[in-house]
N, C-alpha and C. Protein backbone atom coordinates (compact mmCIF):
# COMPACT_ATOMS: atom_id res chain seq x y z
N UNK A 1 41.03 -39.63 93.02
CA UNK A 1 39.99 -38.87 92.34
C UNK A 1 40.65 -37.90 91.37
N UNK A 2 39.83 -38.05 90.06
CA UNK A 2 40.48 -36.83 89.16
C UNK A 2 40.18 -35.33 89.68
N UNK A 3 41.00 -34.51 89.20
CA UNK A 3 40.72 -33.05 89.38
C UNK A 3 39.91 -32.79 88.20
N UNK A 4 38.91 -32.10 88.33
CA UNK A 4 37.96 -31.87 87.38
C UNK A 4 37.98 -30.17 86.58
N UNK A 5 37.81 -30.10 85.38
CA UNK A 5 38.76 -28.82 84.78
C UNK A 5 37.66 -27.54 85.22
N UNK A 6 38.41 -26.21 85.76
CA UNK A 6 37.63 -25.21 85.87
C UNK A 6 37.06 -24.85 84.59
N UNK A 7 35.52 -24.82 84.88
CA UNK A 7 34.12 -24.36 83.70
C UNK A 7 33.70 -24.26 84.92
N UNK A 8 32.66 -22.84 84.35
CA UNK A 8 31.66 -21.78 84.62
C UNK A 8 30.43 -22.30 84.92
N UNK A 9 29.89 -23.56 84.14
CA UNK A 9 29.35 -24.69 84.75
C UNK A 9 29.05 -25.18 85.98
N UNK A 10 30.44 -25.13 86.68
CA UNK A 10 30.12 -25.74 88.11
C UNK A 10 30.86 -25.07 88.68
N UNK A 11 31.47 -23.54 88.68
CA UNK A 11 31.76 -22.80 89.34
C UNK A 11 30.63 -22.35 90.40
N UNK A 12 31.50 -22.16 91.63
CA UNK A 12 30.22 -21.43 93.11
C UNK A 12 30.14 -20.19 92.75
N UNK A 13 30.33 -19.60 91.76
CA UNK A 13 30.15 -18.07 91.67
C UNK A 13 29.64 -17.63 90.07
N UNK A 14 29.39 -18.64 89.50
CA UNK A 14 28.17 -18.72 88.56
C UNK A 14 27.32 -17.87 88.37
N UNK A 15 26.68 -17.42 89.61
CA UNK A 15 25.26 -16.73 89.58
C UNK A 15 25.56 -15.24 89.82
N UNK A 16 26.98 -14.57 90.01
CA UNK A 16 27.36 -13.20 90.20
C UNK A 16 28.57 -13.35 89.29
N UNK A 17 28.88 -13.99 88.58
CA UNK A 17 30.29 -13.58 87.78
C UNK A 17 29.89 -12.87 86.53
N UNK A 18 31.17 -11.55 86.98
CA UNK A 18 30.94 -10.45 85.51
C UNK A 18 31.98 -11.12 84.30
N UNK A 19 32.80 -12.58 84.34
CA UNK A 19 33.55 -12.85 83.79
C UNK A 19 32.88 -14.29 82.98
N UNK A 20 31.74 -14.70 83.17
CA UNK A 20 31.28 -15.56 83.18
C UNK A 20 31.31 -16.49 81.33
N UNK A 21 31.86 -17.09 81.19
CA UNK A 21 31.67 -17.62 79.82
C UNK A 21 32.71 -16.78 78.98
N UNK A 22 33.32 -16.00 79.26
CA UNK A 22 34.01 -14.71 78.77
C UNK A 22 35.34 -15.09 78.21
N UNK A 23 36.04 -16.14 78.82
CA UNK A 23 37.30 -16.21 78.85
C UNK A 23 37.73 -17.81 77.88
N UNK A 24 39.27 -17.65 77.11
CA UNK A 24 39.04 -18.13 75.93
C UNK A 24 39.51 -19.43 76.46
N UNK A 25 39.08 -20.27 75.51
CA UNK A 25 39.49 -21.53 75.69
C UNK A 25 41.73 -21.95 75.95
N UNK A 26 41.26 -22.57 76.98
CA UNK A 26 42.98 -22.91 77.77
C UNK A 26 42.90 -21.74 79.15
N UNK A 27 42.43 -20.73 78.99
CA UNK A 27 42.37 -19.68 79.93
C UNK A 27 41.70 -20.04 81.11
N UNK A 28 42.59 -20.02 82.88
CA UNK A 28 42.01 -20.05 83.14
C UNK A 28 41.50 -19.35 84.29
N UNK A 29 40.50 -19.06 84.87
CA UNK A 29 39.71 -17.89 85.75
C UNK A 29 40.82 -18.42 87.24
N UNK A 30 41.23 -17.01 87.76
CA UNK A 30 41.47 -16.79 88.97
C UNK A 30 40.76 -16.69 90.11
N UNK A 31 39.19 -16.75 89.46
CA UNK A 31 38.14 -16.97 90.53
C UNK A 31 37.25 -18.15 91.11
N UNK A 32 37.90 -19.17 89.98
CA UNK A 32 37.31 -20.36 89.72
C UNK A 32 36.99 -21.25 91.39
N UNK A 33 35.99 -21.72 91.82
CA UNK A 33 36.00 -22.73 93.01
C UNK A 33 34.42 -23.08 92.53
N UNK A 34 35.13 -24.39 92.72
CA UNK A 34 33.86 -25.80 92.30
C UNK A 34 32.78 -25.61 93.27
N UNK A 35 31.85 -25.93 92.84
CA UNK A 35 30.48 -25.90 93.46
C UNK A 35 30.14 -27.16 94.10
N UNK A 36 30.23 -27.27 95.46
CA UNK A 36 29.98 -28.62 96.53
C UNK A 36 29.39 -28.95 95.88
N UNK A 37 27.80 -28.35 95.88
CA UNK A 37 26.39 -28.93 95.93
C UNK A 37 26.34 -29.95 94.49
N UNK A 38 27.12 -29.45 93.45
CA UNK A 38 26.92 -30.03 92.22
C UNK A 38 28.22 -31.64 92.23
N UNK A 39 27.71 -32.69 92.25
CA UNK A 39 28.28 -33.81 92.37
C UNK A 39 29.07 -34.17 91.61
N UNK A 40 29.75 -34.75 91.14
CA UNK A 40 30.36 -35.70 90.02
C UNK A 40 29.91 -36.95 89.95
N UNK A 41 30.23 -37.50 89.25
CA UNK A 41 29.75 -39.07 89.44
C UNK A 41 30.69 -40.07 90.25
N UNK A 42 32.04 -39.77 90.59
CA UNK A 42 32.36 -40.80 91.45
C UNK A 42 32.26 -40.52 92.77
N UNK A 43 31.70 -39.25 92.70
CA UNK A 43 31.37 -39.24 94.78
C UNK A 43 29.97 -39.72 94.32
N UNK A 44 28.99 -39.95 93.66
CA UNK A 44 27.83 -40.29 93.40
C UNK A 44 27.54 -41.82 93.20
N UNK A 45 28.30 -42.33 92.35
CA UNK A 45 28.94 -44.04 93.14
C UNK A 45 29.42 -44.10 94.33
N UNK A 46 29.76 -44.01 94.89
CA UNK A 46 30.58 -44.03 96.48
C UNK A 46 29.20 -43.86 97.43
N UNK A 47 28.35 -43.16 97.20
CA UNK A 47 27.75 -42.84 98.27
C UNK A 47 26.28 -43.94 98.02
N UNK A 48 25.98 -43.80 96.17
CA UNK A 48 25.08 -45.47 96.13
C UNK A 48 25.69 -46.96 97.24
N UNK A 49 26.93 -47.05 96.89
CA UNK A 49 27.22 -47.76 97.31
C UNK A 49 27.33 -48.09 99.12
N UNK A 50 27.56 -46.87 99.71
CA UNK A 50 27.46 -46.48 101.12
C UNK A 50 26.08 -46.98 102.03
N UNK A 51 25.10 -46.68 100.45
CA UNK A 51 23.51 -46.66 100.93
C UNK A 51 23.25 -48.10 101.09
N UNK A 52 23.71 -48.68 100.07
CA UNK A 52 23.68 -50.48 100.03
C UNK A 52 23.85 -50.97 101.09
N UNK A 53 24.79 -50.85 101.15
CA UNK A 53 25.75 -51.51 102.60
C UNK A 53 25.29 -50.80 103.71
N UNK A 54 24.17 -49.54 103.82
CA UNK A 54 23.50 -49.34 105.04
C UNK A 54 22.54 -50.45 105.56
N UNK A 55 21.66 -50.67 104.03
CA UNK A 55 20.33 -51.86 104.26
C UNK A 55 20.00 -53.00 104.27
């Protein structure tokens, strides 16, 4: 699986960051951690596929 680049986007701390959008491009946040809930698409294939092969 690729590592997917820290953005503010799908940061878990999105909704309280005083740093939010702030910081320049290449820069990157020391606070940064990806947001479970928000998927990517290859855990989102993987798990179509999981469902298939349930039914």
């Amino acid at each position: 699986m690729k590592e997917q680049k820290p953005m503010c986007v799908i940061c878990a701390w999105k909704a309280t960051c005083q740093k939010q959008f702030s910081l320049k491009a290449g820069q990157k946040c020391p606070d940064f951690v990806r947001d479970v809930t928000i998927k990517i698409e290859e855990e989102e294939d993987k798990e179509e596929e999981i469902e298939k092969k349930d039914k």
